[in-house]
Protein backbone atom coordinates (compact mmCIF):
# COMPACT_ATOMS: atom_id res chain seq x y z
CA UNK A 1 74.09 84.98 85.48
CA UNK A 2 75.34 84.18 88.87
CA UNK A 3 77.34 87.10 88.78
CA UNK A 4 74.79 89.49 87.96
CA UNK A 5 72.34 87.60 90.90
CA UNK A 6 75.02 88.23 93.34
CA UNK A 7 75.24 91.86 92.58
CA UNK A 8 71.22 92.18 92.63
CA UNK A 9 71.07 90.27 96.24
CA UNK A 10 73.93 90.27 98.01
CA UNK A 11 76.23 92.90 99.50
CA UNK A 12 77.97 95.93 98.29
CA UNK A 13 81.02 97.19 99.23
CA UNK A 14 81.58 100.71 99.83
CA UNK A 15 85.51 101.51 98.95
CA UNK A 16 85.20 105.02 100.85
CA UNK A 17 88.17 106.08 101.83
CA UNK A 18 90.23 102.58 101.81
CA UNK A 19 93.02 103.90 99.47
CA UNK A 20 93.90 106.16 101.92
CA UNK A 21 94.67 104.21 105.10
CA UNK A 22 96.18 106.63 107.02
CA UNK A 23 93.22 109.05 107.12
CA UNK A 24 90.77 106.53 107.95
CA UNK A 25 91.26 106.77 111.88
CA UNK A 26 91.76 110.44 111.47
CA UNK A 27 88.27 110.75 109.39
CA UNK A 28 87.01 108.44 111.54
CA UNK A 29 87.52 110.92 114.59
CA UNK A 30 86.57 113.90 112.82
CA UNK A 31 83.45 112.77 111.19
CA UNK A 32 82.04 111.28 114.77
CA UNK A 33 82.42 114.73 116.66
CA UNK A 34 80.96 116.52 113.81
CA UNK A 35 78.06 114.01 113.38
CA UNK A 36 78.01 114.51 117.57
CA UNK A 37 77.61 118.06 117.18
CA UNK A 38 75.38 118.00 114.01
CA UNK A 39 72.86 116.01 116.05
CA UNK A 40 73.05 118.35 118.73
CA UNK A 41 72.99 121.56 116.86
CA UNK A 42 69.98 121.01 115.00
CA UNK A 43 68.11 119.44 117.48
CA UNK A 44 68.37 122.41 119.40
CA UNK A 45 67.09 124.80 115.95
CA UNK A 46 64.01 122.23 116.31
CA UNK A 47 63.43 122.48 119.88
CA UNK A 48 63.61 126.31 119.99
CA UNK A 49 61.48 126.48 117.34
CA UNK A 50 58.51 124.03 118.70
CA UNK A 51 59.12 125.81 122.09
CA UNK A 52 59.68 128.94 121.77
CA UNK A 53 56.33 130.98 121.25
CA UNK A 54 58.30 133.98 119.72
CA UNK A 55 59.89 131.72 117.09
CA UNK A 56 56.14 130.69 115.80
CA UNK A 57 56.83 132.40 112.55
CA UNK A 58 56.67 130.84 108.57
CA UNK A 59 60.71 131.51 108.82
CA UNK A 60 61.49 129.31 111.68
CA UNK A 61 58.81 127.10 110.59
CA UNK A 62 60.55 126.21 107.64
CA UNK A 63 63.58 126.60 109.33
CA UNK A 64 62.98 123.43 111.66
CA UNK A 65 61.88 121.57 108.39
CA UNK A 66 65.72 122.03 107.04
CA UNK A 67 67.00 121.01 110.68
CA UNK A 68 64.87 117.80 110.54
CA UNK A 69 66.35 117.33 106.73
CA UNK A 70 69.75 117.59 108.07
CA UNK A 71 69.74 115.41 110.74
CA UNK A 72 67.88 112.66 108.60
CA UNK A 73 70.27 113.15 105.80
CA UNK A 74 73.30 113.26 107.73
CA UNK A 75 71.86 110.01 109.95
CA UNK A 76 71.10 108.45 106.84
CA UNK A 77 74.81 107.80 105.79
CA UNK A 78 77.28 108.67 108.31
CA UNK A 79 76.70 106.08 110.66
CA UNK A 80 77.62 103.36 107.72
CA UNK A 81 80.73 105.27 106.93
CA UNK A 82 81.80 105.36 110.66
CA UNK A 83 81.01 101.66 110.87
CA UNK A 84 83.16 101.19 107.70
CA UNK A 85 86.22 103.59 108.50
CA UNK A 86 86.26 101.34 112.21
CA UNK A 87 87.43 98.36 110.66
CA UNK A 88 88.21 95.88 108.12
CA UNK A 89 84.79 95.24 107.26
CA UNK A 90 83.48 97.94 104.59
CA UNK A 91 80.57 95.63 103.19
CA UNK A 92 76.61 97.17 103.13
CA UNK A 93 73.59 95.29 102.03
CA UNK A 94 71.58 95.56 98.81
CA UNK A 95 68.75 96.90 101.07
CA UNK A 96 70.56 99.06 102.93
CA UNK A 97 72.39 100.47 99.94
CA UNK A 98 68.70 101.19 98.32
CA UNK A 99 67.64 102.94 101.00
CA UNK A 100 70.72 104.92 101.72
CA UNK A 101 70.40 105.84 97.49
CA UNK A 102 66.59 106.60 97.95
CA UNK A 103 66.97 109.08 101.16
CA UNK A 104 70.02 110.38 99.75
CA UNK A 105 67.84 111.78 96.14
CA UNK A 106 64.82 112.17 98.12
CA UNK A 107 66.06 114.25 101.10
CA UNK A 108 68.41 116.31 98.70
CA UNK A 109 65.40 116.93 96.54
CA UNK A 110 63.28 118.13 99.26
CA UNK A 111 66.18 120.29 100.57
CA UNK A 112 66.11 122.47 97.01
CA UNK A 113 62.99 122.96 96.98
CA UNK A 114 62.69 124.10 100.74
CA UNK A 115 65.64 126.37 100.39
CA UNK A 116 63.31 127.49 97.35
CA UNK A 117 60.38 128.34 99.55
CA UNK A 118 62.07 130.14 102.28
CA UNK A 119 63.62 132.38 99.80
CA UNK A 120 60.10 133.27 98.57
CA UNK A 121 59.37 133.60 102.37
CA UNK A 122 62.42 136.08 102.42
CA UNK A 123 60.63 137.68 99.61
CA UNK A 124 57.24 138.58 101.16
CA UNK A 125 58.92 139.87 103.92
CA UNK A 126 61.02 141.90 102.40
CA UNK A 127 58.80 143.24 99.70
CA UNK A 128 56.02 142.83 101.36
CA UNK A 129 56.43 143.61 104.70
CA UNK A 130 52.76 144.95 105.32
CA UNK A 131 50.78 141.83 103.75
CA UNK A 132 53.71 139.37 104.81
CA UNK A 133 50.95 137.54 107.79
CA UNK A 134 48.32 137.46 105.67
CA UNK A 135 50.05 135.89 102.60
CA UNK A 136 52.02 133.35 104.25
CA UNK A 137 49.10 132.20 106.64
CA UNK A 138 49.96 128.36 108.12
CA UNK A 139 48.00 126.56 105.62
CA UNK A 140 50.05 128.09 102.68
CA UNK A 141 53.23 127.13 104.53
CA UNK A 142 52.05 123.87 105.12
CA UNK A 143 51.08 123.45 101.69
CA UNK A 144 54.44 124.49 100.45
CA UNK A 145 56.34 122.25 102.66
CA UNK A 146 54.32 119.58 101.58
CA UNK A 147 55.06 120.04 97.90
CA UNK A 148 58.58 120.12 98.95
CA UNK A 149 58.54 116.97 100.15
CA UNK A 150 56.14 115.33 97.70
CA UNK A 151 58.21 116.42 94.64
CA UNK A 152 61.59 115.30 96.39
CA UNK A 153 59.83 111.87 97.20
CA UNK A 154 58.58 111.27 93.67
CA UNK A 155 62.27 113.14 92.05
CA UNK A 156 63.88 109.75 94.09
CA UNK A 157 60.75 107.61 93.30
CA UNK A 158 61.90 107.85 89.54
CA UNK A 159 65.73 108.14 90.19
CA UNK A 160 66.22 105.10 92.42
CA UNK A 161 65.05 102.13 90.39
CA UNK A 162 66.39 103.37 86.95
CA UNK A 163 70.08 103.07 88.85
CA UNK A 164 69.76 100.52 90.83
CA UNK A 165 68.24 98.23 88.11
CA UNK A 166 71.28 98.72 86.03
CA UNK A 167 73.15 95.61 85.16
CA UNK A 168 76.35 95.27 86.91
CA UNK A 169 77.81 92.04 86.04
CA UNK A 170 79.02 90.93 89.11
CA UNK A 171 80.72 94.37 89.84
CA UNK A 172 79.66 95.00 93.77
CA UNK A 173 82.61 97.66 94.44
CA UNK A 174 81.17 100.97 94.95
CA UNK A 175 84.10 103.84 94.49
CA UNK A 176 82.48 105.76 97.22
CA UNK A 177 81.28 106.39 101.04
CA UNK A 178 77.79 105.69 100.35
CA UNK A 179 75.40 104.49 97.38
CA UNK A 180 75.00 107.47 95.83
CA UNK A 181 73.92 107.83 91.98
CA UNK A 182 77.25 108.75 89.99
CA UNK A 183 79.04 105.73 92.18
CA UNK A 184 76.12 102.91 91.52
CA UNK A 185 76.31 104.20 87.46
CA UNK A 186 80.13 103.72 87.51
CA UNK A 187 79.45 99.60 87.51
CA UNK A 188 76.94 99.43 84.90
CA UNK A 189 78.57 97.37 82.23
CA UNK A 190 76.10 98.92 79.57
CA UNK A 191 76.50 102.07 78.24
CA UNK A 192 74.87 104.88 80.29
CA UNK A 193 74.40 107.19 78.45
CA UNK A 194 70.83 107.14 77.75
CA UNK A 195 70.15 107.16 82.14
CA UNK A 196 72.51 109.97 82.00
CA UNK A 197 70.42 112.04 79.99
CA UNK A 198 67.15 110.75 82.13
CA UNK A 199 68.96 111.92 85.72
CA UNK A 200 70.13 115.38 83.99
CA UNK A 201 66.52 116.31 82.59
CA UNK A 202 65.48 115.76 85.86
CA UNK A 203 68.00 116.93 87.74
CA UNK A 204 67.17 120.26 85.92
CA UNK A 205 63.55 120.14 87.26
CA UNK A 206 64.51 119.28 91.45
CA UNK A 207 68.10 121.60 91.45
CA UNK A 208 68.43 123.98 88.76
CA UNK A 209 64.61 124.87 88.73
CA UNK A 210 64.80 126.00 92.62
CA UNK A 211 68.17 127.86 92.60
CA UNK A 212 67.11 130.21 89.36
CA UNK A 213 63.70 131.39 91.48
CA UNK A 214 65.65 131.83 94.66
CA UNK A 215 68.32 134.01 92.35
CA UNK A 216 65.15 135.99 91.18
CA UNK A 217 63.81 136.25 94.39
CA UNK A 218 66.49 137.62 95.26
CA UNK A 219 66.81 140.10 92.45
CA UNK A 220 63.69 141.57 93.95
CA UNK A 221 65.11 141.61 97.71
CA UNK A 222 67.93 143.49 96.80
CA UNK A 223 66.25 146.09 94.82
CA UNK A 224 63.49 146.44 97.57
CA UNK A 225 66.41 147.00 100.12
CA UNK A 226 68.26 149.29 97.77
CA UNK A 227 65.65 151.69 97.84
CA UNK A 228 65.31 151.94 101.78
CA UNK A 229 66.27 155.39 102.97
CA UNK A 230 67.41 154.55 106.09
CA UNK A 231 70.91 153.02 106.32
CA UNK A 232 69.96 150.59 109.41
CA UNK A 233 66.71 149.44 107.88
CA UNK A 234 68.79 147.93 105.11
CA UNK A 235 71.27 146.42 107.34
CA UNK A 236 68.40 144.63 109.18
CA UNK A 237 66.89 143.83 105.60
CA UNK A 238 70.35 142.15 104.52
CA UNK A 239 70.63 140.89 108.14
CA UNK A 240 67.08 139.14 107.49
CA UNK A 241 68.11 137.44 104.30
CA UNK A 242 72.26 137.08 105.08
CA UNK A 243 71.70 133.23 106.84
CA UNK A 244 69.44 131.93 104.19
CA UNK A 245 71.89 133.06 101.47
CA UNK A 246 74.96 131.73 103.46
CA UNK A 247 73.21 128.29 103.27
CA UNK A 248 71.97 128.69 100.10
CA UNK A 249 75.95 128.95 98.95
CA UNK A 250 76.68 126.38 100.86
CA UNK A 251 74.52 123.94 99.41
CA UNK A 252 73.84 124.53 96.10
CA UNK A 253 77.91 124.63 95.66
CA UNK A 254 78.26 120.87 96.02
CA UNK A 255 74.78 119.42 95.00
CA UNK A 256 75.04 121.29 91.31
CA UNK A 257 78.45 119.22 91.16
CA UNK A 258 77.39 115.70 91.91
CA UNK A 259 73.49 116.03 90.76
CA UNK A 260 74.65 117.93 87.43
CA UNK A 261 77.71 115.95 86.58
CA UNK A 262 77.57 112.49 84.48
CA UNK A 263 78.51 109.09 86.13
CA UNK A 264 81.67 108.81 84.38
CA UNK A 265 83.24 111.97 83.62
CA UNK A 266 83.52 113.10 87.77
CA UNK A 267 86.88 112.79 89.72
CA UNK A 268 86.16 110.19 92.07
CA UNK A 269 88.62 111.60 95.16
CA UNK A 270 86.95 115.11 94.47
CA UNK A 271 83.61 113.73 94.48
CA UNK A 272 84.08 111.49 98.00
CA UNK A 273 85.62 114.94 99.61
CA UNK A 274 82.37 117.40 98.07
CA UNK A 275 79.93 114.57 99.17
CA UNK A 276 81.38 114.22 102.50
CA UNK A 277 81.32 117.66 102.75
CA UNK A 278 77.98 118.45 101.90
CA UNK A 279 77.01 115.21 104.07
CA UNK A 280 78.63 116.65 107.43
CA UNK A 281 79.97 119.77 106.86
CA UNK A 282 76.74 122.04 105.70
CA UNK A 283 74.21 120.27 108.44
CA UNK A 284 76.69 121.37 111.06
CA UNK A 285 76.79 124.68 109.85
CA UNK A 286 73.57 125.45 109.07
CA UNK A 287 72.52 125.86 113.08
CA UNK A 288 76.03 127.73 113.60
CA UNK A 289 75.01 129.74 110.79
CA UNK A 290 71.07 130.63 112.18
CA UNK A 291 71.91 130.75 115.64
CA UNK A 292 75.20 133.17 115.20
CA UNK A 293 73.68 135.52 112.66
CA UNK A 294 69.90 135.92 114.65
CA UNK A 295 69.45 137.80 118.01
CA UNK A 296 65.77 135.75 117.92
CA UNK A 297 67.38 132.54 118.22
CA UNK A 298 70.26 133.53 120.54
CA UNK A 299 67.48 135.29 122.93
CA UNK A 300 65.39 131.72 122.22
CA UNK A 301 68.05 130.08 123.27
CA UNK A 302 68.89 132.25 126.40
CA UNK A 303 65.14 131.68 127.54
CA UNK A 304 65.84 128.05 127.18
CA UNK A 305 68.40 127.43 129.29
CA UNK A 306 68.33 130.73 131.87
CA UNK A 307 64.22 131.14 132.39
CA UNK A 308 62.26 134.47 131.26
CA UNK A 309 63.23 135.76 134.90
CA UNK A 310 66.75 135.50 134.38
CA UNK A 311 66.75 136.96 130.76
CA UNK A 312 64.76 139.80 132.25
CA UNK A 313 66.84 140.84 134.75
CA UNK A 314 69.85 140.65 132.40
């Protein structure tokens, strides 16, 4: 009883990357200049976007939505894990570990479902070029954004409690960086079998459900550019739609692994390494990605810091 009141109050601690000691200072040094330049990155995709009068579109409206869900996700765990990889001391809070678990499902969540609706943005514009202002008018984006969000928010609503409510018998070692689901599951000294089969059902509804409409979205795309005459048009058209994909790769390539895969059954190493990857790795490349790939947010960005007058004359 005192065992299982410990693990309900006090602290957790995260294991991270402790069986590998040599890596930790290493990691350490990596992971703080890519949070560094994560910050920075999409801060900038967010400023652009707010500032920029040319980049008042649906497409970089959304777009500033995934910045902001990048920076909160990555801000939402690597600062514990640089804290932890500093030192002895690898210990986080019940609370903290709940929220850290909540944001975690909920910002994930929301990040499907936006990727979701700026494929179907991709879609009007491609296929619907002529009628693509008048569909997606600001209150429909709005609207769809907000969906996003509310579905993500209830997905980790429902998630959360189920996993954290588990009993654990004392067991406060989490195999992992951060509280995330599989990890918390892994103590449970009850079979899990039946929350297994909860988190997949709906796992199916927040990941799989937005990754088969962006694949049929993109059915469509590619047979509307297919049938453009004109060899440029199409390499515009694939130009249009070659960022979102890239991230859409990206993504979907870890979260179907650690959303999709039961507590017990997942190689721990390979699931610290895909986490910390999609933790980092895919927030700092989404800007590279948008900014490298787009003239309109390299010329945003040469407005920003040269002036209009400088950009003109160039």
């Amino acid at each position: 009883m005192d065992g299982a009141n410990e693990s309900t109050q006090g602290n957790f601690i995260l294991l991270g990357f402790s069986d590998h000691p040599h890596l930790e200072r290493i990691l350490f040094v990596v992971i703080l200049t890519a949070y560094l330049l994560t910050l920075v990155g999409n801060t900038t995709i967010i400023l652009l976007s707010r500032l920029d009068p040319r980049l008042h579109t649906p497409m970089y409206f959304f777009l500033t939505h995934l910045s902001f869900l990048d920076l909160s996700f990555t801000t939402s765990s690597i600062p514990q894990l640089l804290y932890n990889l500093s030192g002895r001391d690898k210990t986080i809070s019940y609370t903290g570990c709940a929220i850290q678990l909540f944001l975690f499902l909920a910002l994930g969540g929301v990040e499907c479902l936006l990727l979701a609706v700026m494929a179907y943005d991709r879609f009007v514009a491609i296929c619907k070029p002529l009628e693509y202002m008048a569909i997606m008018s600001p209150c429909l984006c709005l609207a769809l954004v907000s969906v996003a969000w509310g579905c993500g928010v209830a997905n980790s609503l429902a998630m959360s409690p189920i996993t954290l409510h588990l009993p654990r018998c004392g067991h406060r070692s989490v195999d992992h960086f951060l509280c995330e689901m599989p990890a918390l599951i892994r103590l449970a000294c009850v079979n899990t079998a039946a929350i297994e089969g909860t988190v997949f059902v709906l796992a199916v509804g927040i990941v799989l459900s937005p990754l088969v409409f962006i694949l049929v979205s993109y059915g469509h795309i590619v047979r509307a550019v297919l049938s453009i005459q004109s060899s440029s048009g199409r390499h515009k058209a694939f130009n249009t739609c070659g960022s979102h994909l890239t991230v859409v790769s990206l993504f979907y390539g870890n979260i179907v692994y650690m959303y999709m895969q039961p507590g017990n059954s997942a190689s721990q190493d390979q699931g610290k390494f895909l986490t910390l990857f999609y933790n980092i790795v895919t927030p700092l490349l989404n800007p590279l990605i948008y900014t490298l790939r787009n003239k309109e947010v390299k010329g945003a960005l040469r407005r920003l810091l040269l002036g209009d007058r400088e950009v003109g004359k160039g």
